[in-house]
Protein backbone atom coordinates (compact mmCIF):
# COMPACT_ATOMS: atom_id res chain seq x y z
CA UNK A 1 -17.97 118.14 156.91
CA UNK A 2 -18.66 116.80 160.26
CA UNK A 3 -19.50 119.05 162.68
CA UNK A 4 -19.68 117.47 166.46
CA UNK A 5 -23.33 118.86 166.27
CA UNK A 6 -24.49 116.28 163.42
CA UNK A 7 -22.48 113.51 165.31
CA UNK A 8 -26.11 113.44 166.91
CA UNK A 9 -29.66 111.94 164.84
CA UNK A 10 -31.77 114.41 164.00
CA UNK A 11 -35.28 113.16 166.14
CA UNK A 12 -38.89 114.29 166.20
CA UNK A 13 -41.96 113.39 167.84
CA UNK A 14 -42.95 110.28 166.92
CA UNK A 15 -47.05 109.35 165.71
CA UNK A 16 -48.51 108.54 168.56
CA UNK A 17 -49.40 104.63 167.57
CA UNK A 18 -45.70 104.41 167.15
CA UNK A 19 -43.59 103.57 164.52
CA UNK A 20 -42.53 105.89 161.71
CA UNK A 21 -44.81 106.51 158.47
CA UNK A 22 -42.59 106.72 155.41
CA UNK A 23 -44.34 109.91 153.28
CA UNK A 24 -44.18 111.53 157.04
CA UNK A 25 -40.60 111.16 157.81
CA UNK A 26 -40.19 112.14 153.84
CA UNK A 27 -41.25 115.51 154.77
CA UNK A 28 -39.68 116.11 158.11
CA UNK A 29 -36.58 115.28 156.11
CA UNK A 30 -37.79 117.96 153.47
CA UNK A 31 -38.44 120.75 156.62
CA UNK A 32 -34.86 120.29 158.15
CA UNK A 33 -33.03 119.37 155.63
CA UNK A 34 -32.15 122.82 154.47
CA UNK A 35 -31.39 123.51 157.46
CA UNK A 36 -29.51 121.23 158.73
CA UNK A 37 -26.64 121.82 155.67
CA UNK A 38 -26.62 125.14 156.61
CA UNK A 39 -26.03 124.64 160.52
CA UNK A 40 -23.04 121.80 158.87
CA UNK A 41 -21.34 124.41 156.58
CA UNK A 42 -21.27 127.67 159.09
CA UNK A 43 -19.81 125.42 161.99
CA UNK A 44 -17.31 124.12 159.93
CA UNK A 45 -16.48 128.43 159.44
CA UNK A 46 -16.62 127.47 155.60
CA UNK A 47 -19.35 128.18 152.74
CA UNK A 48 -19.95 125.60 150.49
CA UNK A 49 -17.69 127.01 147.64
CA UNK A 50 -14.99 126.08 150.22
CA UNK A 51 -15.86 122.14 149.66
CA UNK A 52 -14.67 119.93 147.24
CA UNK A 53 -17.72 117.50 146.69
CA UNK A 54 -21.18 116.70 147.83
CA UNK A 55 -21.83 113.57 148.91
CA UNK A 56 -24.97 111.78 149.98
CA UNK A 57 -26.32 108.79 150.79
CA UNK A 58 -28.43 106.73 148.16
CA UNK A 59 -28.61 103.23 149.44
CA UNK A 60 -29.83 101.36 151.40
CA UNK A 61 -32.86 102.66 154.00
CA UNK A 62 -36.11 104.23 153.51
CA UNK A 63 -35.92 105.12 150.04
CA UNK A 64 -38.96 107.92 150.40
CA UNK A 65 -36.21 109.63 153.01
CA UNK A 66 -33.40 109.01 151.19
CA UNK A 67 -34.98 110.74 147.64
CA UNK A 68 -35.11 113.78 149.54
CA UNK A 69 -31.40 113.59 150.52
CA UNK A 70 -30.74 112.71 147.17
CA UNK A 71 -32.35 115.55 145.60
CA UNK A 72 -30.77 118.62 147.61
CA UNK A 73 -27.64 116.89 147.03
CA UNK A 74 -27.86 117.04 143.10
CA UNK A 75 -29.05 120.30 143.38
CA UNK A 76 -26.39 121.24 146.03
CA UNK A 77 -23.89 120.12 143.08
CA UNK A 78 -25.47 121.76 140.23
CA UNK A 79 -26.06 125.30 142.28
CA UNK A 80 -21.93 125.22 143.32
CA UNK A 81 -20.57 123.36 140.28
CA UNK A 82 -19.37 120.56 142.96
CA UNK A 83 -18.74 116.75 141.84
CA UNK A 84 -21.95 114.55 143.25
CA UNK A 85 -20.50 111.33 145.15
CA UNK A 86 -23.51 108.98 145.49
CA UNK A 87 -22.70 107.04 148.72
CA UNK A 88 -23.50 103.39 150.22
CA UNK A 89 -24.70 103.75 153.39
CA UNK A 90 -23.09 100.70 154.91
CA UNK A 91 -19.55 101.18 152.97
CA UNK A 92 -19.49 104.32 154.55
CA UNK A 93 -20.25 103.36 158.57
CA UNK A 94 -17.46 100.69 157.64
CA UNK A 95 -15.26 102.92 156.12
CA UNK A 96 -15.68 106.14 159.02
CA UNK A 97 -13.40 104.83 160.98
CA UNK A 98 -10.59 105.86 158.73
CA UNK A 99 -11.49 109.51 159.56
CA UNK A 100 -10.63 108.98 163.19
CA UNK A 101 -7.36 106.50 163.40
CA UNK A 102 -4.84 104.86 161.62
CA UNK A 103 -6.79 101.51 159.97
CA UNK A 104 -5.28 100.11 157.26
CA UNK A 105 -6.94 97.68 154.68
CA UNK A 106 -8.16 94.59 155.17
CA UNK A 107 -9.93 94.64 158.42
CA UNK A 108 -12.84 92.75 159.74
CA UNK A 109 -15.87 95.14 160.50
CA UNK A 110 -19.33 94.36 162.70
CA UNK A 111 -21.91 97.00 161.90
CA UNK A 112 -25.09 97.13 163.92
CA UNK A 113 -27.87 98.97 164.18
CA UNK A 114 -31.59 98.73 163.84
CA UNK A 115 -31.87 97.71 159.89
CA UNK A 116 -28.90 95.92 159.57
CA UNK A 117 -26.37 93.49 161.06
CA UNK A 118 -23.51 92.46 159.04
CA UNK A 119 -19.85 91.05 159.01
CA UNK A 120 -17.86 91.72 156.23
CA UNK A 121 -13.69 92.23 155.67
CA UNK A 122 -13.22 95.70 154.06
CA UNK A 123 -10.48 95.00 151.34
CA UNK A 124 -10.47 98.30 149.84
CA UNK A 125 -12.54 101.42 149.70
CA UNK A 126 -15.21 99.89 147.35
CA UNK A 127 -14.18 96.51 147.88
CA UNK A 128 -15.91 94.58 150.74
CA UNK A 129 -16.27 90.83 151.38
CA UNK A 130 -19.57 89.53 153.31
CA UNK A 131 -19.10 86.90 155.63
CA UNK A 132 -22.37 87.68 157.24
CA UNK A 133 -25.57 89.70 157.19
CA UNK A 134 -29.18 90.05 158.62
CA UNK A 135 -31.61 86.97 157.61
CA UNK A 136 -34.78 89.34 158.77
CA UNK A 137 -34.73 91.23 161.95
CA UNK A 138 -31.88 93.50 162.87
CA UNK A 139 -30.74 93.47 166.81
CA UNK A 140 -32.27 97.05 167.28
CA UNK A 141 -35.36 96.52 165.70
CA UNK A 142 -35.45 93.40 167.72
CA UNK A 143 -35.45 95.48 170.75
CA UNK A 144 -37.96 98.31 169.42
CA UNK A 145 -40.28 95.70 168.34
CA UNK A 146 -40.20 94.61 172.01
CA UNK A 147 -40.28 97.94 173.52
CA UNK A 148 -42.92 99.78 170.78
CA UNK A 149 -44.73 101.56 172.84
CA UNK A 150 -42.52 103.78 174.90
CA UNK A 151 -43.75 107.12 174.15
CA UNK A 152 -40.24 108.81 173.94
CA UNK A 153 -39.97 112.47 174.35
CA UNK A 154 -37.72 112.29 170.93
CA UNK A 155 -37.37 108.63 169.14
CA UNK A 156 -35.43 108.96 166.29
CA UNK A 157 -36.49 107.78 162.86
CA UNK A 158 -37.07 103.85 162.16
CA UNK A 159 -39.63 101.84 160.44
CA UNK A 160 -41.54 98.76 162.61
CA UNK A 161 -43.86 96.78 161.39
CA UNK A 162 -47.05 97.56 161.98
CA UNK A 163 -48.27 94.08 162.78
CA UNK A 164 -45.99 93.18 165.58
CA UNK A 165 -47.93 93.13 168.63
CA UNK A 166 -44.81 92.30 171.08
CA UNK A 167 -44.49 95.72 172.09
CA UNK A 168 -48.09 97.04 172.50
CA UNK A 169 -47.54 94.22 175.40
CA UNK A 170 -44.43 95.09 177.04
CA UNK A 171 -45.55 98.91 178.13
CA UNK A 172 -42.46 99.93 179.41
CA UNK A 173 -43.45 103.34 178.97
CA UNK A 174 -45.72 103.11 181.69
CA UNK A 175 -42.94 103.17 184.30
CA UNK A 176 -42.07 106.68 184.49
CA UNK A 177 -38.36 106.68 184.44
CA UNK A 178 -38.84 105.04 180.64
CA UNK A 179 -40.64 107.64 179.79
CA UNK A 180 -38.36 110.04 177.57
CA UNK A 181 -36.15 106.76 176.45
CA UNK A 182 -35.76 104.89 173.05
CA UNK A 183 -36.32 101.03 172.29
CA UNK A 184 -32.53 100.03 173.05
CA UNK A 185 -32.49 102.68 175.80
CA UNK A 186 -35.18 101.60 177.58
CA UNK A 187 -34.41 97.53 177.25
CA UNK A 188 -30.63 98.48 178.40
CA UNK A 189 -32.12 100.12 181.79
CA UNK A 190 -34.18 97.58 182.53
CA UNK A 191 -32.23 94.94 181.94
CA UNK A 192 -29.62 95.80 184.49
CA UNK A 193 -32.07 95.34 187.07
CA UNK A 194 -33.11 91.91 185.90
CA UNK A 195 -31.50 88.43 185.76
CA UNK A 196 -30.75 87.25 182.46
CA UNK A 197 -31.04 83.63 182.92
CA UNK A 198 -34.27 83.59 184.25
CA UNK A 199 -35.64 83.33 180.49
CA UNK A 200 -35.28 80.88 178.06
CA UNK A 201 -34.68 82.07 174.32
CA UNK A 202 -33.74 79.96 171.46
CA UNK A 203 -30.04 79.36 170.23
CA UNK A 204 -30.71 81.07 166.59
CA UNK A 205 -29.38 79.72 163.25
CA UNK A 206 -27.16 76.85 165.94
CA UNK A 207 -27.44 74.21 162.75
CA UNK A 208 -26.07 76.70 160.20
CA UNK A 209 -22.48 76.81 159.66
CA UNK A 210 -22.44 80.52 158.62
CA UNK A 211 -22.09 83.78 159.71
CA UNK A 212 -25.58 85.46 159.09
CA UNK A 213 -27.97 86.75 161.69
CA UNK A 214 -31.31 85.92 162.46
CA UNK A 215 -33.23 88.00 165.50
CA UNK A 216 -36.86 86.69 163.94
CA UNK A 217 -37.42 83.38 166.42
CA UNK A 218 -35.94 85.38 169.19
CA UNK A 219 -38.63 88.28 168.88
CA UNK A 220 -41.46 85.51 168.59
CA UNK A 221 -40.00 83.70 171.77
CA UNK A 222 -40.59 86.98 173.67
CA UNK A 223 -43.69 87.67 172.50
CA UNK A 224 -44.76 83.82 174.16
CA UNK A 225 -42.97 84.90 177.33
CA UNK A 226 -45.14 87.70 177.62
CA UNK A 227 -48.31 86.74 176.54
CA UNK A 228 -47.56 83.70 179.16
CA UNK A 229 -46.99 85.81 182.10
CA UNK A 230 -49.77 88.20 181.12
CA UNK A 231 -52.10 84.99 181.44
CA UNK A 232 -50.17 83.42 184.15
CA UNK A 233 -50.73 87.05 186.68
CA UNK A 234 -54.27 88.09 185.06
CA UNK A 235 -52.25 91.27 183.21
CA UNK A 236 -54.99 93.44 181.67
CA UNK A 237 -54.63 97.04 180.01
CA UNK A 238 -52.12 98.98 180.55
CA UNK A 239 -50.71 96.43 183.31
CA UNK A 240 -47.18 94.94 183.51
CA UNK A 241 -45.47 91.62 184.02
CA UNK A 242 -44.06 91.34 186.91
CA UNK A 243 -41.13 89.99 184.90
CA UNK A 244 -40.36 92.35 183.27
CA UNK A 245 -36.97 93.52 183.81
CA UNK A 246 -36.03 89.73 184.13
CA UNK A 247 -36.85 89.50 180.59
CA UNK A 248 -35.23 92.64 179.21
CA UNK A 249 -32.16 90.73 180.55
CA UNK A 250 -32.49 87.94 179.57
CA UNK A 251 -33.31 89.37 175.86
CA UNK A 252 -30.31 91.18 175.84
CA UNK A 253 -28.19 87.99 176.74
CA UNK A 254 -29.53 86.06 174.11
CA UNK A 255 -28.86 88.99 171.14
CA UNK A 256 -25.33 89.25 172.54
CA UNK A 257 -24.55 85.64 172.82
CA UNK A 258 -25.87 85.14 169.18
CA UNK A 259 -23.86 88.29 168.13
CA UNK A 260 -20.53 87.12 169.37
CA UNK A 261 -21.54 83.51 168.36
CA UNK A 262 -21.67 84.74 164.86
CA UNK A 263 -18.46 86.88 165.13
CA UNK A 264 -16.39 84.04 166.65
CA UNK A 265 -17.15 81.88 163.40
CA UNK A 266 -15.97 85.17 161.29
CA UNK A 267 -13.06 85.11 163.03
CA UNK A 268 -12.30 81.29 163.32
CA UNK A 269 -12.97 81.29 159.47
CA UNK A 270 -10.14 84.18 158.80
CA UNK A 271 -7.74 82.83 161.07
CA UNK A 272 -7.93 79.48 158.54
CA UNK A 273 -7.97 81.61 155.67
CA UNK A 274 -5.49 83.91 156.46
CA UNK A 275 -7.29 86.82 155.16
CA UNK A 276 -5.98 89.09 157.64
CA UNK A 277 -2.37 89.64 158.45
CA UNK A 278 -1.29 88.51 161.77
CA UNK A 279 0.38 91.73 162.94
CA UNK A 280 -2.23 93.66 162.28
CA UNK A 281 -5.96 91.99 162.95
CA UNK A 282 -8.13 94.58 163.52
CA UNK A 283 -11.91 94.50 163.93
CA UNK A 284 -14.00 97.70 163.77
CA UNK A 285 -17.12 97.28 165.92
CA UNK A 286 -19.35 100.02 164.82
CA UNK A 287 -23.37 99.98 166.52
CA UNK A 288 -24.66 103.48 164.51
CA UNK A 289 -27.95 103.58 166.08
CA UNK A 290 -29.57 104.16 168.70
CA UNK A 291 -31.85 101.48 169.04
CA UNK A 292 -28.63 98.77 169.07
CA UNK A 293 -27.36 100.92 172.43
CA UNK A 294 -29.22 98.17 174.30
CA UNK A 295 -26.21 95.70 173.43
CA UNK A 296 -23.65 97.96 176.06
CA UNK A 297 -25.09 96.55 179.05
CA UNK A 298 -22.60 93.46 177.95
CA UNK A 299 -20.03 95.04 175.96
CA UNK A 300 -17.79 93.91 178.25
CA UNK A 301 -19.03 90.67 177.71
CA UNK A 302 -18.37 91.33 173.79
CA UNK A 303 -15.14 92.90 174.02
CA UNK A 304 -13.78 90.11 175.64
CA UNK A 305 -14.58 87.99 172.54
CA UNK A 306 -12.93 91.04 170.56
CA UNK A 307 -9.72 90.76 172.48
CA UNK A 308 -8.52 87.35 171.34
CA UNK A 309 -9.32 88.11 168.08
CA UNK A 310 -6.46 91.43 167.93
CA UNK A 311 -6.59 95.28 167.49
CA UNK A 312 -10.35 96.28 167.93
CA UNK A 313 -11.61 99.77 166.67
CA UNK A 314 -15.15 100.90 168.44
């Protein structure tokens, strides 16, 4: 089942400090949970008799959230005598393309989002090699770590570290038209009304001859950049750069640059290896949340990368 409905996140109101409180989003996912299977079945016009398994995911994210899911699942299963399918939440973002068009195994797949970043060639339904994944920040969390904050009317769920002050600085959500937008949202805006080589960032993981991510010096390079121009223009409170969209920019340059980086050296490696048939290369881009969406200001910029490469799959 996959009703157009629950192609959306379910979001709530987020604490007011920001971030997202694990036992907290455990029981919003216990209030709506019920719910929300029961909104999935009836607009799909069938009862749950009608289905031929339940499946749900069990790894990997917040596992207080996921326990929940878990749970009504099982009992889901047990109440209508269904099969239980425990599900890997990456396999299956690389694998829902299959739903939609006509990909046949292997293919080369980029999944971001705000846990995780990874490149891996999906051989087969359970069978994935890893070319590349997250050393420690994602590219969304990147940007909500940056943007932490904005006070959005509904932020959907992620966990931020409570210690990162990078965002407390930024204030983006003192501008009003920020005010009912996400992390990536709100970076995305800004940044096309900023130039994005008027800040320096660092060319991550440059003496590593792999395919892994790393978004960790980036973040700590804008953190400097702001805490400089705070000092710089006497910044106090609730005050903000002036450079502010010039930095949004020039963020979002440097997390694309370093994406497609990465994916060029994924696809330089299979080209040597043959591990893809040359009639039919296909990459599956797939950025699942919402806090990546700051990365389309230069998907154009990506794509063009993509192109050489063969078929690609969005």
């Amino acid at each position: 089942l996959v009703p157009r409905q629950l192609k959306q996140r379910q979001c709530f109101r987020p604490p007011s400090n920001g971030g997202i409180i694990p036992p907290i989003a455990r029981d919003l996912h216990k209030q709506h949970i019920e719910r929300v299977v029961e909104e999935a079945v009836a607009s799909a016009n069938l009862g749950l008799g009608d289905v031929d398994a339940i499946a749900t995911t069990v790894k990997p994210g917040m596992p207080l959230s996921l326990l929940v899911g878990m749970n009504h699942g099982k009992h889901l299963a047990r109440t209508w005598g269904k099969p239980f399918i425990p599900i890997h939440h990456m396999e299956a973002h690389a694998l829902t393309i299959r739903m939609v068009a006509q990909v046949e195994f292997p293919f080369l797949v980029l999944l971001i989002s705000g846990g995780h970043c990874l490149l891996a060639v999906a051989q087969g339904v359970h069978q994935f090699l890893l070319l590349g994944q997250s050393l420690d920040d994602a590219p969304g969390e990147a940007f909500d770590k940056v943007t932490w904050s904005i006070p959005a009317e509904t932020v959907c769920l992620t966990l931020w570290a409570p210690e990162d002050q990078i965002a407390r600085r930024l204030k983006l959500h003192n501008l009003p038209e920020f005010g009912g937008l996400s992390g990536g949202a709100a970076i995305q805006l800004a940044a096309t009304r900023g130039d994005p080589l008027s800040f320096q960032f660092p060319f991550m993981l440059s003496s590593y001859r792999d395919c892994n991510f790393s978004m960790a010096g980036l973040k700590n390079k804008a953190r400097l950049h702001i805490v400089r121009q705070e000092h710089e223009h006497g910044i106090e409170g609730d005050g903000i750069i002036p450079g502010v969209y010039d930095l949004c920019a020039s963020m979002q340059w440097a997390i694309t640059s370093h994406l497609c980086q990465r994916l060029q050296r994924a696809m330089e490696f299979i080209s040597m290896r043959d591990m893809l048939p040359l009639d039919r290369r296909t990459l599956v881009r797939h950025c699942f949340n919402h806090k990546a969406g700051a990365l389309h200001g230069y998907e154009g910029f990506l794509l063009h990368l993509l192109s050489l490469f063969g078929t690609i799959l969005c």
